[in-house]
N, C-alpha and C. Protein backbone atom coordinates (compact mmCIF):
# COMPACT_ATOMS: atom_id res chain seq x y z
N UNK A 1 146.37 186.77 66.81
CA UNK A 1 145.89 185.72 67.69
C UNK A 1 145.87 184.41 66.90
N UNK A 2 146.31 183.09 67.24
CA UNK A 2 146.36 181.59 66.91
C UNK A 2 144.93 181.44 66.72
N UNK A 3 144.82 180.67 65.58
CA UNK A 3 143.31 179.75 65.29
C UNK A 3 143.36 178.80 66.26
N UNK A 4 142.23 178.60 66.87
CA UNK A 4 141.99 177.38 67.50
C UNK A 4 142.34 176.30 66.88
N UNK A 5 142.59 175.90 65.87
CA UNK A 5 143.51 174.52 65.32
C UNK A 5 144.97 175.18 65.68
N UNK A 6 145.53 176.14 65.07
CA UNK A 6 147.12 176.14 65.27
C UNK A 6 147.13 176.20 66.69
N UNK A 7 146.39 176.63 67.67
CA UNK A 7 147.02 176.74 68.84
C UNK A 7 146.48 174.93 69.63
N UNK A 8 145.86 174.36 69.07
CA UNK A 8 145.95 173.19 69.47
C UNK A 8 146.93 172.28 69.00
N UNK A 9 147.35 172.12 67.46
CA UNK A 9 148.48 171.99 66.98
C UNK A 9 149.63 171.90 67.84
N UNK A 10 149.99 173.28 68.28
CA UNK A 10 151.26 173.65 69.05
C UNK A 10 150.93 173.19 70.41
N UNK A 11 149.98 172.72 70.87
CA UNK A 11 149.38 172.06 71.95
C UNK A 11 149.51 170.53 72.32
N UNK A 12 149.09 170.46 71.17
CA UNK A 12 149.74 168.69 70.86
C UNK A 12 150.32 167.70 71.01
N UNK A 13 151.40 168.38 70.98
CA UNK A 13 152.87 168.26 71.01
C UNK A 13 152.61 166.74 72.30
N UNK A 14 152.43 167.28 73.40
CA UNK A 14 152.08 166.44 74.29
C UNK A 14 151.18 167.07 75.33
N UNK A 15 150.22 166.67 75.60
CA UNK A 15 149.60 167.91 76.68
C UNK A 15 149.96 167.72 77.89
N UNK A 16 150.25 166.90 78.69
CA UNK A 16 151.13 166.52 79.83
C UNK A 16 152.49 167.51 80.18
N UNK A 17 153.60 168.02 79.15
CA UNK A 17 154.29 168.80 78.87
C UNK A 17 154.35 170.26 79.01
N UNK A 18 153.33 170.05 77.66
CA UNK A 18 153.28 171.90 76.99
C UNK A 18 152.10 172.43 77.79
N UNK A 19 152.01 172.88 78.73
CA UNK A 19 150.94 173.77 79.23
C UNK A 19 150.52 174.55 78.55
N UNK A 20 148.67 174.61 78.63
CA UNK A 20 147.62 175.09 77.45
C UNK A 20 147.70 176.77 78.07
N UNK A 21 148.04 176.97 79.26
CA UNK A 21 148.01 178.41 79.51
C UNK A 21 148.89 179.31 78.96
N UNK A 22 149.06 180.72 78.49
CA UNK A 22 150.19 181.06 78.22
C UNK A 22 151.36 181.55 78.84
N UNK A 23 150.67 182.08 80.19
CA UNK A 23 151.45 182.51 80.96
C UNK A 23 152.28 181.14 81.61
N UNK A 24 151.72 179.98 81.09
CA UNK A 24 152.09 179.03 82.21
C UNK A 24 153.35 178.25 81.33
N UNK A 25 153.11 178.21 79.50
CA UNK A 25 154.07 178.36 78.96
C UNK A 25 155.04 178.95 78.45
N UNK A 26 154.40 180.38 78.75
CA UNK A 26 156.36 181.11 79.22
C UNK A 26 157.07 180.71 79.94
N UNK A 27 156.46 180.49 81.29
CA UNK A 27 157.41 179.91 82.28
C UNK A 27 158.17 178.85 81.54
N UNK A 28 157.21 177.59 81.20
CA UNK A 28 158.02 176.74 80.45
C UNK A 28 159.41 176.55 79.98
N UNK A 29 158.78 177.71 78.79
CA UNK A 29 159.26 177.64 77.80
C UNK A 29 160.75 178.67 78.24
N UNK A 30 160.73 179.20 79.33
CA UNK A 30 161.71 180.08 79.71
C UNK A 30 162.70 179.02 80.41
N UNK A 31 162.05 178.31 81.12
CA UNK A 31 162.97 177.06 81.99
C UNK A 31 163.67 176.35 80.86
N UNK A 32 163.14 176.05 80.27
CA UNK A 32 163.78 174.89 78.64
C UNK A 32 164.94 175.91 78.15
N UNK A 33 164.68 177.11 78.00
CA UNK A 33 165.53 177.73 77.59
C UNK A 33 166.70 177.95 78.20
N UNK A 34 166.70 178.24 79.78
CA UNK A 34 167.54 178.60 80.49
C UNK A 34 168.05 176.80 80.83
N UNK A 35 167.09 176.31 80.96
CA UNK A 35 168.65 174.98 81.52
C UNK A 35 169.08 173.67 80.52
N UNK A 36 167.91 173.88 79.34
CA UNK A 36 168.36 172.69 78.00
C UNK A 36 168.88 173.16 76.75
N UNK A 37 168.30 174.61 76.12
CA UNK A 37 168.86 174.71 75.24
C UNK A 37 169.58 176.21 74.70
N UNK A 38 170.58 176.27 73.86
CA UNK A 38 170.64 177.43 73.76
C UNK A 38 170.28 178.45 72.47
N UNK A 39 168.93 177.75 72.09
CA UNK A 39 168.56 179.43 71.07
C UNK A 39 166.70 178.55 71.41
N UNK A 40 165.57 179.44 71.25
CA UNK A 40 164.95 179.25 70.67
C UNK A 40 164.42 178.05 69.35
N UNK A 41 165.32 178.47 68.30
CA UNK A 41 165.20 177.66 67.30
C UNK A 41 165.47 176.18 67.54
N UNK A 42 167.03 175.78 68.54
CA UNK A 42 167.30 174.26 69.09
C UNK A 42 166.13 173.66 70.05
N UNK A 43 165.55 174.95 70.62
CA UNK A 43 164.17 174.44 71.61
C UNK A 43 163.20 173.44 70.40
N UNK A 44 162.47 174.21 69.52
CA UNK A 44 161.39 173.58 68.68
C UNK A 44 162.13 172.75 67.32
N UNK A 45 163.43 172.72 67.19
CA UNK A 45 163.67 171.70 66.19
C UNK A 45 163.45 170.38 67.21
N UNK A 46 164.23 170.24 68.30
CA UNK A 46 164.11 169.36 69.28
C UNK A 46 162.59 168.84 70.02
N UNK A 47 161.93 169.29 70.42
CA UNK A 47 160.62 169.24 70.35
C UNK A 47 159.43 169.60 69.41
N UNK A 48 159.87 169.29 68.36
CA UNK A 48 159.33 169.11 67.18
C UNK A 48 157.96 170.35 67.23
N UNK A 49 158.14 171.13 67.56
CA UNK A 49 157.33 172.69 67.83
C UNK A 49 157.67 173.79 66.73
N UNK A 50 156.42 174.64 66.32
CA UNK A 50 156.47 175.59 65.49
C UNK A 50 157.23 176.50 66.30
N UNK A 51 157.97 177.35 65.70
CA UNK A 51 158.46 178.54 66.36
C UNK A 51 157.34 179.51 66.15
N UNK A 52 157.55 180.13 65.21
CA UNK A 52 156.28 180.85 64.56
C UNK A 52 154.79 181.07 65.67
N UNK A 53 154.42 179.95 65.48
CA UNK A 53 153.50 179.60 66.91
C UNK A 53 153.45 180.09 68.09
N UNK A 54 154.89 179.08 68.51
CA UNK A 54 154.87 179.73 69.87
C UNK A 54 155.23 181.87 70.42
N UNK A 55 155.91 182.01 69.16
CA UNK A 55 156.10 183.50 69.06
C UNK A 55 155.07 184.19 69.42
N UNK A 56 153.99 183.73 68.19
CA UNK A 56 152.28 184.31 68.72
C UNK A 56 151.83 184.20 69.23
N UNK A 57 151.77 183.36 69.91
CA UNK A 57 150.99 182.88 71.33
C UNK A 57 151.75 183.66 72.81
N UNK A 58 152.96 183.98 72.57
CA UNK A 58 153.40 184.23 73.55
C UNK A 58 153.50 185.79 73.08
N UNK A 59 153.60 186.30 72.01
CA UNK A 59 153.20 187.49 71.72
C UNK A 59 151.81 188.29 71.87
N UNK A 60 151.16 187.11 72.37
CA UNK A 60 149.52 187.67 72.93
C UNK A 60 149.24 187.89 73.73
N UNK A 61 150.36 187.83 74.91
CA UNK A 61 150.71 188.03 76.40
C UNK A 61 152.10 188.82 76.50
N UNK A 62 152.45 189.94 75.87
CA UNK A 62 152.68 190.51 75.81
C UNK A 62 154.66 189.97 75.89
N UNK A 63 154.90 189.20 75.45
CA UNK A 63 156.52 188.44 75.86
C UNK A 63 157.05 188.09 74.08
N UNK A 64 158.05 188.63 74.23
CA UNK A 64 158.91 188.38 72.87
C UNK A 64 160.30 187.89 73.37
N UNK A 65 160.76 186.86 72.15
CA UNK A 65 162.04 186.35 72.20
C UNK A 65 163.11 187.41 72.69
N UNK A 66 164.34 187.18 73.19
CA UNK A 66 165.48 188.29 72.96
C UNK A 66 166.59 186.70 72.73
N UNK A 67 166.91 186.95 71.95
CA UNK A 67 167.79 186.08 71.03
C UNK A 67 169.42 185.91 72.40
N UNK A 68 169.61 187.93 72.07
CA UNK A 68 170.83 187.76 73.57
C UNK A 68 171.04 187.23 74.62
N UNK A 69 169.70 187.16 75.25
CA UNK A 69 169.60 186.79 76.62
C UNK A 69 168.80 184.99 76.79
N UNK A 70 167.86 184.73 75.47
CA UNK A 70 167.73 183.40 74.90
C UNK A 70 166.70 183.17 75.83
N UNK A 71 165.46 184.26 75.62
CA UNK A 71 164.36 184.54 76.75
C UNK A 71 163.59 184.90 76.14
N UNK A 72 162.12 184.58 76.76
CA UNK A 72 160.95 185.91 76.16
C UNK A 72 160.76 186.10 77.34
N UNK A 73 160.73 188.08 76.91
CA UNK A 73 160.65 189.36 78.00
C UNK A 73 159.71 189.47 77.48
């Protein structure tokens, strides 16, 4: 589970944006994936975002990357 600083950290970013929910930033973070970028890694170099982070956070709701499909299932 994220410390309340790292997960505000990765929060940061812009809060207008990054939705504080997690379920609400999978969605997100699934849309970014599917129509702007194509890996993960081009997502958070580009929006200046931990990967790492968002892994765990979205690994606390039960969703992991799949690199193939360029998704968390």
């Amino acid at each position: 589970m994220l410390s309340d600083v790292a997960f505000c950290r990765l929060l940061c970013y812009t809060v207008s944006m990054i939705p504080n929910d997690p379920a609400m930033l999978l969605s997100y973070i699934n849309m970014k994936l599917r129509d702007q970028y194509d890996s993960l890694d081009e997502l958070c170099d580009d929006l200046d975002l931990d990967r790492g982070e968002i892994e765990s956070l979205l690994a606390s709701i039960g969703a992991f990357y799949d690199a193939d499909h360029n998704c968390f299932r």
